[in-house]
Protein backbone atom coordinates (compact mmCIF):
# COMPACT_ATOMS: atom_id res chain seq x y z
CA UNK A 1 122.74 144.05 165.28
CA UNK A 2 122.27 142.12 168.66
CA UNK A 3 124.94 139.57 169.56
CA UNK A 4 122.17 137.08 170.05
CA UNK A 5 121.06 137.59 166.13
CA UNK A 6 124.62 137.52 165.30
CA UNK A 7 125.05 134.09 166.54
CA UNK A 8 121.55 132.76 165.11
CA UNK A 9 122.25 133.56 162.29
CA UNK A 10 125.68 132.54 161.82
CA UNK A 11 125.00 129.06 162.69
CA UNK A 12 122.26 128.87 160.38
CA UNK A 13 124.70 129.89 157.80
CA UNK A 14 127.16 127.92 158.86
CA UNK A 15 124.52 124.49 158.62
CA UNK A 16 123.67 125.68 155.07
CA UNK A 17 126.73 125.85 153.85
CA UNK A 18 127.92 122.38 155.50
CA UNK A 19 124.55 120.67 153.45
CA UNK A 20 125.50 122.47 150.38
CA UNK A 21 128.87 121.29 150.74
CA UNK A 22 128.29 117.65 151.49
CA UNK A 23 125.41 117.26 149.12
CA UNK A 24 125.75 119.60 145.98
CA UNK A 25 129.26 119.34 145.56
CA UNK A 26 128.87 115.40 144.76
CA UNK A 27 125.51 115.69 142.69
CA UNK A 28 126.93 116.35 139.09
CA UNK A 29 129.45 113.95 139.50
CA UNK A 30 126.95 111.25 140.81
CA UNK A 31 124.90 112.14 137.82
CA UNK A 32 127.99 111.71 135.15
CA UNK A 33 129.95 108.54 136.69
CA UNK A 34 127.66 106.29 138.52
CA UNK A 35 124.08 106.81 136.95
CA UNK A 36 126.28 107.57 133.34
CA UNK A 37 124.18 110.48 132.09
CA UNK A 38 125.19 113.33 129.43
CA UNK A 39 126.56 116.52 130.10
CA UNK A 40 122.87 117.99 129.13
CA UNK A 41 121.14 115.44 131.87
CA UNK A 42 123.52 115.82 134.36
CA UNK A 43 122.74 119.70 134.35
CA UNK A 44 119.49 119.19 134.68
CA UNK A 45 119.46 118.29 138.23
CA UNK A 46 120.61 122.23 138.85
CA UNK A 47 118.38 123.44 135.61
CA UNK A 48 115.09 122.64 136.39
CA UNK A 49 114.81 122.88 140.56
CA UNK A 50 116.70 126.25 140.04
CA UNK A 51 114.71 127.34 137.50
CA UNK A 52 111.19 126.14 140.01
CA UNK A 53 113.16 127.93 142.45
CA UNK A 54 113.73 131.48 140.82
CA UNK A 55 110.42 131.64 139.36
CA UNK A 56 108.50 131.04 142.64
CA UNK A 57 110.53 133.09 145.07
CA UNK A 58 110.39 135.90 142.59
CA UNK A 59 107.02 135.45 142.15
CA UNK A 60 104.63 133.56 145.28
CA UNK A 61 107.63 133.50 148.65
CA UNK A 62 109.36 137.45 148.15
CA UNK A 63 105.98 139.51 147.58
CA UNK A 64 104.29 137.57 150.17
CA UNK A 65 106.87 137.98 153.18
CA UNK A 66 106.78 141.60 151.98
CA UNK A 67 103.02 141.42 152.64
CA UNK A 68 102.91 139.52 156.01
CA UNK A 69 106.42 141.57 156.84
CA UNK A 70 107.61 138.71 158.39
CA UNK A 71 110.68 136.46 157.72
CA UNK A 72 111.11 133.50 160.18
CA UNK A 73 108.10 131.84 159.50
CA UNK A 74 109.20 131.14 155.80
CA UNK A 75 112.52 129.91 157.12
CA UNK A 76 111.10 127.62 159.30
CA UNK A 77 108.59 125.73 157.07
CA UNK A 78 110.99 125.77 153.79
CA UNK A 79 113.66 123.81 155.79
CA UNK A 80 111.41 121.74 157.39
CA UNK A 81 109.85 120.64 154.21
CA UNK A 82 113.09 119.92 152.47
CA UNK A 83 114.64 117.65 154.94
CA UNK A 84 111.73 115.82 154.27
CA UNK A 85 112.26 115.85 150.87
CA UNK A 86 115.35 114.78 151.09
CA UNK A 87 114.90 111.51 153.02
CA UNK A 88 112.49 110.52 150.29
CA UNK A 89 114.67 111.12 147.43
CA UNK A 90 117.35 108.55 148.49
CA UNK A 91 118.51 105.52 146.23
CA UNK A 92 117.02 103.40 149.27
CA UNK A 93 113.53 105.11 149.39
CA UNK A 94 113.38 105.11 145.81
CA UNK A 95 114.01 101.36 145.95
CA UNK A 96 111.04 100.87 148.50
CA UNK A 97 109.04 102.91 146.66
CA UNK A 98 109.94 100.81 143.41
CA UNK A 99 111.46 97.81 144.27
CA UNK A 100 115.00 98.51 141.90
CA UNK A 101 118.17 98.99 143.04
CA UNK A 102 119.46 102.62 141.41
CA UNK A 103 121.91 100.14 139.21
CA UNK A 104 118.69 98.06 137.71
CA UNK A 105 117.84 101.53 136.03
CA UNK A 106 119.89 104.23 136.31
CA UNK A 107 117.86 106.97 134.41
CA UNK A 108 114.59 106.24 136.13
CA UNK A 109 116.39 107.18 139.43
CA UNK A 110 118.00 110.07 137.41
CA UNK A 111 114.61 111.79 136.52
CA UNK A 112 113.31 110.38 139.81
CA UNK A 113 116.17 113.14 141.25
CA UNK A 114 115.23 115.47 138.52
CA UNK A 115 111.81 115.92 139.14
CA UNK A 116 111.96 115.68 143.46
CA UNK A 117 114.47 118.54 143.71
CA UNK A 118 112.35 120.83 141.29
CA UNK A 119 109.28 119.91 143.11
CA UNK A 120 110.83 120.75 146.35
CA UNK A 121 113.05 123.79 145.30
CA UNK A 122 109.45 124.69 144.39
CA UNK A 123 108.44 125.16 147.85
CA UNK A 124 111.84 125.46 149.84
CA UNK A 125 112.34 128.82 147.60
CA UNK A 126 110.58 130.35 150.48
CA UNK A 127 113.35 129.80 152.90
CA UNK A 128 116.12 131.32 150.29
CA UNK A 129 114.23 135.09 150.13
CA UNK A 130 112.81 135.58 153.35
CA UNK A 131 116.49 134.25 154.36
CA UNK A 132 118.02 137.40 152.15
CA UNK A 133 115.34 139.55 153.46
CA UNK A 134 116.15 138.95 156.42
CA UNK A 135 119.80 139.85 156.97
CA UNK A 136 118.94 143.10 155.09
CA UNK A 137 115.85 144.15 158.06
CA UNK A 138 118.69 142.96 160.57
CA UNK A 139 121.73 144.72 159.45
CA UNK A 140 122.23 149.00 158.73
CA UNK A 141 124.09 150.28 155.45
CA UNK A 142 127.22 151.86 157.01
CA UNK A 143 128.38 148.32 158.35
CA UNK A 144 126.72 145.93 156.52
CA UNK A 145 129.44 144.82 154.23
CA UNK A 146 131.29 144.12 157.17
CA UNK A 147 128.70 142.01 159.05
CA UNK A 148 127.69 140.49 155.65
CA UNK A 149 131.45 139.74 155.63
CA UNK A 150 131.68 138.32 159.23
CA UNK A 151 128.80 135.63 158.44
CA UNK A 152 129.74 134.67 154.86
CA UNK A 153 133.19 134.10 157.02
CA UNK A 154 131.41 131.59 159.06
CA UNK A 155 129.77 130.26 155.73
CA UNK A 156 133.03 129.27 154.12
CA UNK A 157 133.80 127.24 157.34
CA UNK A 158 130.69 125.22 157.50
CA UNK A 159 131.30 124.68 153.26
CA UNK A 160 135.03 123.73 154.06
CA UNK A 161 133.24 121.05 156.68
CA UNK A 162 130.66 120.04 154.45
CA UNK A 163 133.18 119.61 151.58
CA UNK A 164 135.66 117.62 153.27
CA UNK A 165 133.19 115.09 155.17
CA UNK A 166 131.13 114.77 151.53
CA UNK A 167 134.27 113.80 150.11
CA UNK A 168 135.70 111.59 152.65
CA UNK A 169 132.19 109.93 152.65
CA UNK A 170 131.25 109.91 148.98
CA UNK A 171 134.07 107.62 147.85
CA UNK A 172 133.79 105.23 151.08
CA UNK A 173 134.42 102.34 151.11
CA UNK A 174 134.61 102.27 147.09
CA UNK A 175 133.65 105.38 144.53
CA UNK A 176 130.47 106.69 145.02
CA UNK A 177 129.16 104.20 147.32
CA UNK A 178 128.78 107.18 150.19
CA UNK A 179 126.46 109.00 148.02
CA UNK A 180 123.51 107.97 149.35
CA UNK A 181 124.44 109.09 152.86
CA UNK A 182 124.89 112.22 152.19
CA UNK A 183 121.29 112.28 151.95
CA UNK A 184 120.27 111.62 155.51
CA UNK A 185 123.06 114.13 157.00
CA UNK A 186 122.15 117.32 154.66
CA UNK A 187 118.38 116.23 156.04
CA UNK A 188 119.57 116.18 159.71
CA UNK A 189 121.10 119.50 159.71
CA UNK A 190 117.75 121.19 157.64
CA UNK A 191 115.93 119.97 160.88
CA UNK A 192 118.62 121.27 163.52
CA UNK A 193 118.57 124.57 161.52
CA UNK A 194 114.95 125.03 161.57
CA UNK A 195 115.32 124.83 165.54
CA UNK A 196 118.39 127.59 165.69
CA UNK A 197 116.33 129.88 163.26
CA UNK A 198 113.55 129.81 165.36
CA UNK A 199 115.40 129.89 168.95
CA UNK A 200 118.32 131.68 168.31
CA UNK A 201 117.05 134.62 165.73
CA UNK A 202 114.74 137.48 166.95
CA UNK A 203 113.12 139.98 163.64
CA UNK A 204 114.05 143.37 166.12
CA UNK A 205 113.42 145.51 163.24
CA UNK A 206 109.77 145.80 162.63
CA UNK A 207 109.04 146.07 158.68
CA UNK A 208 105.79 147.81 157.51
CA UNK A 209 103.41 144.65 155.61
CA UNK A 210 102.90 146.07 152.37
CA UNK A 211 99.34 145.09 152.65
CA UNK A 212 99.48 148.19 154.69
CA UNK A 213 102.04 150.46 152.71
CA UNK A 214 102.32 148.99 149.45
CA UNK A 215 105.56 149.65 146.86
CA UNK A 216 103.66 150.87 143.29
CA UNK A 217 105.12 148.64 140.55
CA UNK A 218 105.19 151.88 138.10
CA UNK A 219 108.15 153.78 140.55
CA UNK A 220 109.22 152.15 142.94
CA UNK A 221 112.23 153.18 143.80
CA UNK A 222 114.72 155.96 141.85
CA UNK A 223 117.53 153.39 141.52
CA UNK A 224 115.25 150.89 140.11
CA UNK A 225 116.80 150.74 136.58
CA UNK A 226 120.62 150.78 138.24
CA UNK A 227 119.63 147.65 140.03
CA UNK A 228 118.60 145.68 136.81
CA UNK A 229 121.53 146.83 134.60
CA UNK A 230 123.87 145.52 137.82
CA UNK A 231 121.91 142.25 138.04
CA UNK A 232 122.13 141.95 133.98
CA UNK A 233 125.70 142.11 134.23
CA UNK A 234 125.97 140.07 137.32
CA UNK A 235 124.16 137.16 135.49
CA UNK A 236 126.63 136.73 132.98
CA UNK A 237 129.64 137.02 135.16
CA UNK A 238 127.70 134.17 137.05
CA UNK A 239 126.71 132.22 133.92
CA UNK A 240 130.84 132.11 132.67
CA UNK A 241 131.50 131.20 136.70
CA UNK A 242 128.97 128.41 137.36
CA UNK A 243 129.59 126.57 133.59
CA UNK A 244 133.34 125.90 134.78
CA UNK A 245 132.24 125.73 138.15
CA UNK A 246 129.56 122.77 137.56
CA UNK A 247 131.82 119.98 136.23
CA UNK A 248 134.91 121.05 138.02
CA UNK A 249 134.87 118.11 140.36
CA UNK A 250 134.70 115.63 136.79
CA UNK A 251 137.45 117.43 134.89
CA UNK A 252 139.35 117.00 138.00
CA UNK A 253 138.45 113.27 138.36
CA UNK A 254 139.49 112.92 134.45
CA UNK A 255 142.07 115.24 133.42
CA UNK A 256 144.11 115.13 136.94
CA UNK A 257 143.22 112.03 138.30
CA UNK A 258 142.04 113.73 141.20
CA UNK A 259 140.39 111.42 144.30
CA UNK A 260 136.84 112.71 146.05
CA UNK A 261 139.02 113.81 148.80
CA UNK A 262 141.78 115.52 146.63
CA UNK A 263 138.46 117.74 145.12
CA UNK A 264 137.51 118.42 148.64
CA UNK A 265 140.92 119.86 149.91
CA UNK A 266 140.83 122.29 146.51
CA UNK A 267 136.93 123.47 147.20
CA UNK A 268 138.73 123.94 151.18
CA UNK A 269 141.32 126.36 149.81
CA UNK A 270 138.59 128.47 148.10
CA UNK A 271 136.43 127.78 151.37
CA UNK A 272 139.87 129.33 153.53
CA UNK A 273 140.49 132.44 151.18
CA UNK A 274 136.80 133.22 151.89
CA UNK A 275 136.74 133.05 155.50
CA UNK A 276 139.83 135.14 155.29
CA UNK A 277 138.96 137.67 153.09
CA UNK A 278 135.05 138.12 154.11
CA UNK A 279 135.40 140.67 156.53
CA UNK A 280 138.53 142.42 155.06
CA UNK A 281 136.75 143.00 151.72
CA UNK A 282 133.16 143.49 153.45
CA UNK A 283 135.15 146.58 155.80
CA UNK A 284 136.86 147.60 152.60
CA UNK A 285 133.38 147.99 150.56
CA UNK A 286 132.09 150.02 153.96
CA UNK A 287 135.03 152.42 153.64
CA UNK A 288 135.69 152.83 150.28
CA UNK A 289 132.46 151.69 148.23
CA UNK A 290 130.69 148.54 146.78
CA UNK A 291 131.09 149.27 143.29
CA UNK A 292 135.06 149.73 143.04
CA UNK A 293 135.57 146.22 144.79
CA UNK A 294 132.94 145.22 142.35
CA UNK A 295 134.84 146.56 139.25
CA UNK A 296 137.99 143.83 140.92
CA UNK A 297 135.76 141.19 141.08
CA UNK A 298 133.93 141.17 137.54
CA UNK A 299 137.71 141.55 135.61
CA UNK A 300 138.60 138.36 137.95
CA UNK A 301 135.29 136.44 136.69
CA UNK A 302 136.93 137.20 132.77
CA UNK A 303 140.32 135.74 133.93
CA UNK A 304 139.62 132.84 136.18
CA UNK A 305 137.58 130.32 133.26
CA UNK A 306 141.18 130.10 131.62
CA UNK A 307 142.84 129.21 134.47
CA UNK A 308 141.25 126.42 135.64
CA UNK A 309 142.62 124.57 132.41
CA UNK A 310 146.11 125.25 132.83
CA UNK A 311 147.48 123.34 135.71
CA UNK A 312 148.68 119.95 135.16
CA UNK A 313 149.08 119.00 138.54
CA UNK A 314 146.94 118.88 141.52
CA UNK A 315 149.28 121.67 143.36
CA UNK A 316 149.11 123.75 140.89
CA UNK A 317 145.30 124.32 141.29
CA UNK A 318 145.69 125.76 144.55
CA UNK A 319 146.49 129.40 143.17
CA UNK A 320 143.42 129.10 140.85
CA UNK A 321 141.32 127.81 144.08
CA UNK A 322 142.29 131.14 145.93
CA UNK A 323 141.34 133.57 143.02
CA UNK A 324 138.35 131.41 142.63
CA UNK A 325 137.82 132.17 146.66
CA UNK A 326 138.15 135.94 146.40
CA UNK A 327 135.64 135.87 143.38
CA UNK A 328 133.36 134.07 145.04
CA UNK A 329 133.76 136.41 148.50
CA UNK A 330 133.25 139.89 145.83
CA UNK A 331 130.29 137.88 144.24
CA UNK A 332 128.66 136.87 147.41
CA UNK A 333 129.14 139.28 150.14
CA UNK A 334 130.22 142.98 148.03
CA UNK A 335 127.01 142.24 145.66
CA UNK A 336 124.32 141.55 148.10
CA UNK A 337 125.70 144.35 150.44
CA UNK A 338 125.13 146.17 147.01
CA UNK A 339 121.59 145.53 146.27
CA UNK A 340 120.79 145.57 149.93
CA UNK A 341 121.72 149.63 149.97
CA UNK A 342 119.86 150.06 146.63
CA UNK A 343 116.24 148.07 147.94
CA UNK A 344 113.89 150.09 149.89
CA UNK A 345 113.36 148.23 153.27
CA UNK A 346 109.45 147.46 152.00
CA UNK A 347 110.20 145.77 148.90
CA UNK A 348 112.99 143.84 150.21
CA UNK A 349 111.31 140.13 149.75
CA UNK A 350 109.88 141.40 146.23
CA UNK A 351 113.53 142.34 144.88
CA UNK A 352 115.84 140.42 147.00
CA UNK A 353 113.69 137.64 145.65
CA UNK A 354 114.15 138.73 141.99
CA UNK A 355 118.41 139.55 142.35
CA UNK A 356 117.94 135.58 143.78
CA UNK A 357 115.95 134.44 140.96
CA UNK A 358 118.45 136.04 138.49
CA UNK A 359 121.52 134.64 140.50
CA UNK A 360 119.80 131.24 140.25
CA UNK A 361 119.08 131.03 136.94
CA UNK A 362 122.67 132.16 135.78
CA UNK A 363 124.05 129.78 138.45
CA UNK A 364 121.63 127.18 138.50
CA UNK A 365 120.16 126.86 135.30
CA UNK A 366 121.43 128.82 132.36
CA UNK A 367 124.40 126.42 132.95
CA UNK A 368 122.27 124.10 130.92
CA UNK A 369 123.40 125.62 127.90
CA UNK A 370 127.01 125.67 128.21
CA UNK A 371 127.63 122.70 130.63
CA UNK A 372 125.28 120.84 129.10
CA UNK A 373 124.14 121.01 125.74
CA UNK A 374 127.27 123.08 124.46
CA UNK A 375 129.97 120.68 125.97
CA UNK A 376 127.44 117.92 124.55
CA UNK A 377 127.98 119.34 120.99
CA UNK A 378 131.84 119.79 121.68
CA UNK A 379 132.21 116.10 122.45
CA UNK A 380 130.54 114.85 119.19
CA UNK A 381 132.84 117.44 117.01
CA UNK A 382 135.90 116.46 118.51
CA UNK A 383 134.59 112.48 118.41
CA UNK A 384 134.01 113.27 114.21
CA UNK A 385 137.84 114.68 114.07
CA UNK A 386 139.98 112.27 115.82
CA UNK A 387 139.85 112.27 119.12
CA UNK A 388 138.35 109.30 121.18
CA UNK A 389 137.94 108.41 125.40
CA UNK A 390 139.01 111.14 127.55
CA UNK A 391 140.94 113.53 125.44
CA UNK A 392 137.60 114.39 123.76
CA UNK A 393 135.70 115.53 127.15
CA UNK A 394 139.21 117.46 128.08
CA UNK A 395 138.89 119.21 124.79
CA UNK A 396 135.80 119.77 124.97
CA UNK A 397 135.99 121.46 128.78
CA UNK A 398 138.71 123.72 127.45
CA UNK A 399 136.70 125.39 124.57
CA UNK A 400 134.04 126.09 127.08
CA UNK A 401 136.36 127.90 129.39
CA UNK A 402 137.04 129.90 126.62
CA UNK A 403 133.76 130.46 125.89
CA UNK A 404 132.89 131.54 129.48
CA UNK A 405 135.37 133.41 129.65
CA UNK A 406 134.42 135.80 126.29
CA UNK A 407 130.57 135.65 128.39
CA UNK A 408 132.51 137.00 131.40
CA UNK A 409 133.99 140.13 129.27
CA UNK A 410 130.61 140.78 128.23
CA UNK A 411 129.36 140.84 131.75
CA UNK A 412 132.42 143.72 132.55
CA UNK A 413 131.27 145.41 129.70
CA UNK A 414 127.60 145.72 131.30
CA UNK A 415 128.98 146.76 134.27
CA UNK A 416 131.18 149.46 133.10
CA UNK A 417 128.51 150.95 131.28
CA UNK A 418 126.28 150.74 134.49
CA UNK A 419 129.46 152.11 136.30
CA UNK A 420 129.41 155.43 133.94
CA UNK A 421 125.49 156.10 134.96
CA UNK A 422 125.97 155.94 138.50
CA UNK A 423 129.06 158.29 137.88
CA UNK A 424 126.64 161.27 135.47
CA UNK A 425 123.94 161.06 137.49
CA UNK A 426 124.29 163.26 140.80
CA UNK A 427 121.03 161.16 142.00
CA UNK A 428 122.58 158.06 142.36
CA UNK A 429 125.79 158.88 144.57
CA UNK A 430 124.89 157.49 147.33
CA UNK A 431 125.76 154.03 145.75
CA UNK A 432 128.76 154.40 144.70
């Protein structure tokens, strides 16, 4: 890859992560302490613009950059339209638009978040695939894990940024008062990134439009079947990963006492172990194959749910925050390098955009069931037996590591037995 691509597209990595880190990181925890919704509300602010957003990459953004065969251009506008977006979802737009303050009526402003981010995850979608698509046309299978690994590297950086600054900011000068800043800097850096993307990136690899040499739907590709039964198990490994993940920050704030900034510095520890371990484990998936370092990461994804209940102390997270780092580095870099090999170069925006779509809806909206409406139901049975305040949502929390942790094991399961067919059949070798 050229130097110059390299660098574009590390520091539009680096920008995403640092607005995904100031902004998303807070949301849930906005949503359950200052506008006071349930568990099953407060997941909807990931359920439904996730759900807008797998549907229509997988569907309207991936098969059309396939058919232009061009990336940037979706980049461009999807960024540009959500830092838009984001200006007019703040508490102080939403008060010009309606004359309340957020307090006046918290669950107006609530659904008024709902409904904007699905709207605009609608549309920014197009930036996620042709994103993917992108980094596949620019990078070669025999070092791709390792440039994956280099750029994911500079990821974790710009989420340990994010993370810290959202935290120092979110809680200043009282709790949660800094939320609504966090608005205007995730916009700022959309806009900054839409100029590096389009300065700093060049597409050198040419890909054939589709409209020119289109990909049958009948047989695609040989390895077609493979790459489902991997994203099946994937998406529950995912789904046991993102229902911990998603109130995290609150079981922190409730069963440790932990302060905004406290959350941060354990997110930063995950953030380090990434940058650390990006291109080590991208180099070792070159050398010695994606789906062994695969194999480590999915019996990680059983164990790590029932470890984030155990510490008692704030320092004693820290181990839990590293393991949770090298999941997230296996989940991240070894599995798109994965896919990537397995994709034909021509169909890469159709199914790049549906391996997105299914990591969003296990990570962005299948959540719903166990963050939300689960933990909801766990809160009124341990309310009917005894319990009362606090100890009820703690409770509650620690059955549903359990149970993500049983989805988890089902997810290895999946994978072993997709494992076994790329082991029988002399056809499929080459992704080992």
């Amino acid at each position: 890859m050229e130097k110059r691509n390299i660098v574009g597209l590390g520091a539009f990595q680096f920008m995403l992560a640092v607005r995904r880190g100031l902004f998303y990181a807070f949301l849930t925890l906005y949503m359950l302490e200052v506008l006071k919704r349930s568990f099953t509300e407060a997941m909807l602010v990931m359920t439904l613009p996730m759900l807008a957003n797998s549907i229509t990459q997988s569907i309207i953004w991936g098969p059309r950059t396939d058919y232009m065969g061009k990336r940037k251009p979706f980049i461009i506008v999807g960024e540009t339209v959500a830092g838009i977006f984001f200006i007019l979802l703040t508490p102080h737009a939403w008060s010009v638009f309606t004359g309340y303050d957020v307090t006046d009526n918290p669950t107006l402003y609530a659904y008024y978040l709902i409904v904007g981010l699905t709207i605009l995850e609608s549309i920014w979608s197009m930036s996620n695939v042709a994103w993917s698509a992108l980094l596949a046309d620019l990078t070669v299978k025999e070092t791709r894990g390792l440039v994956v690994g280099q750029i994911y590297s500079i990821e974790a950086i710009g989420r340990m940024f994010g993370v810290f600054f959202g935290g120092v900011i979110y809680d200043y000068p009282t709790r949660a008062a800094g939320f609504p800043y966090l608005f205007y800097m995730s916009s700022a850096i959309m806009f900054v990134s839409v100029l590096v993307i389009a300065l700093a990136v060049r597409e050198t690899r040419r890909v054939e439009p589709t409209r020119r040499n289109p990909v049958g739907e009948s047989a695609d590709f040989a390895a077609k079947n493979v790459l489902y039964a991997f994203m099946l198990a994937m998406s529950m490994s995912t789904l046991a990963f993102a229902s911990i993940f998603r109130i995290l920050n609150y079981y922190l704030r409730i069963a440790l006492s932990a302060s905004s900034l406290e959350m941060s510095m354990l997110s930063n520890v995950s953030s380090m172990t990434q940058f650390a371990m990006n291109p080590i484990i991208g180099r070792i998936s070159d050398k010695k194959g994606r789906v062994p370092v695969l194999r480590v990461g999915f019996l990680l994804g059983v164990i790590l749910p029932i470890l984030y209940i155990i510490p008692r102390q704030i320092i004693w997270f820290i181990p839990v925050s590293i393991l949770m780092g090298m999941h997230r580095v296996i989940f991240m870099n070894v599995s798109y390098s994965y896919v990537a090999d397995i994709i034909p170069e021509n169909a890469r925006g159709k199914y790049l955009g549906r391996y997105n779509m299914v990591e969003t809806l296990s990570f962005g909206v299948l959540p719903i069931l166990t963050s939300g409406i689960l933990l909801d139901a766990l809160k009124s049975f341990y309310s009917g037996v005894g319990y009362s305040g606090i100890e009820v949502e703690i409770f509650a929390i620690a059955c549903l590591s359990f149970v993500s942790s049983i989805i988890s094991l089902a997810g290895f399961v999946v994978f072993e037995l997709h494992r076994r067919v790329l082991k029988t059949k002399p056809i499929f070798s080459a992704y080992k």
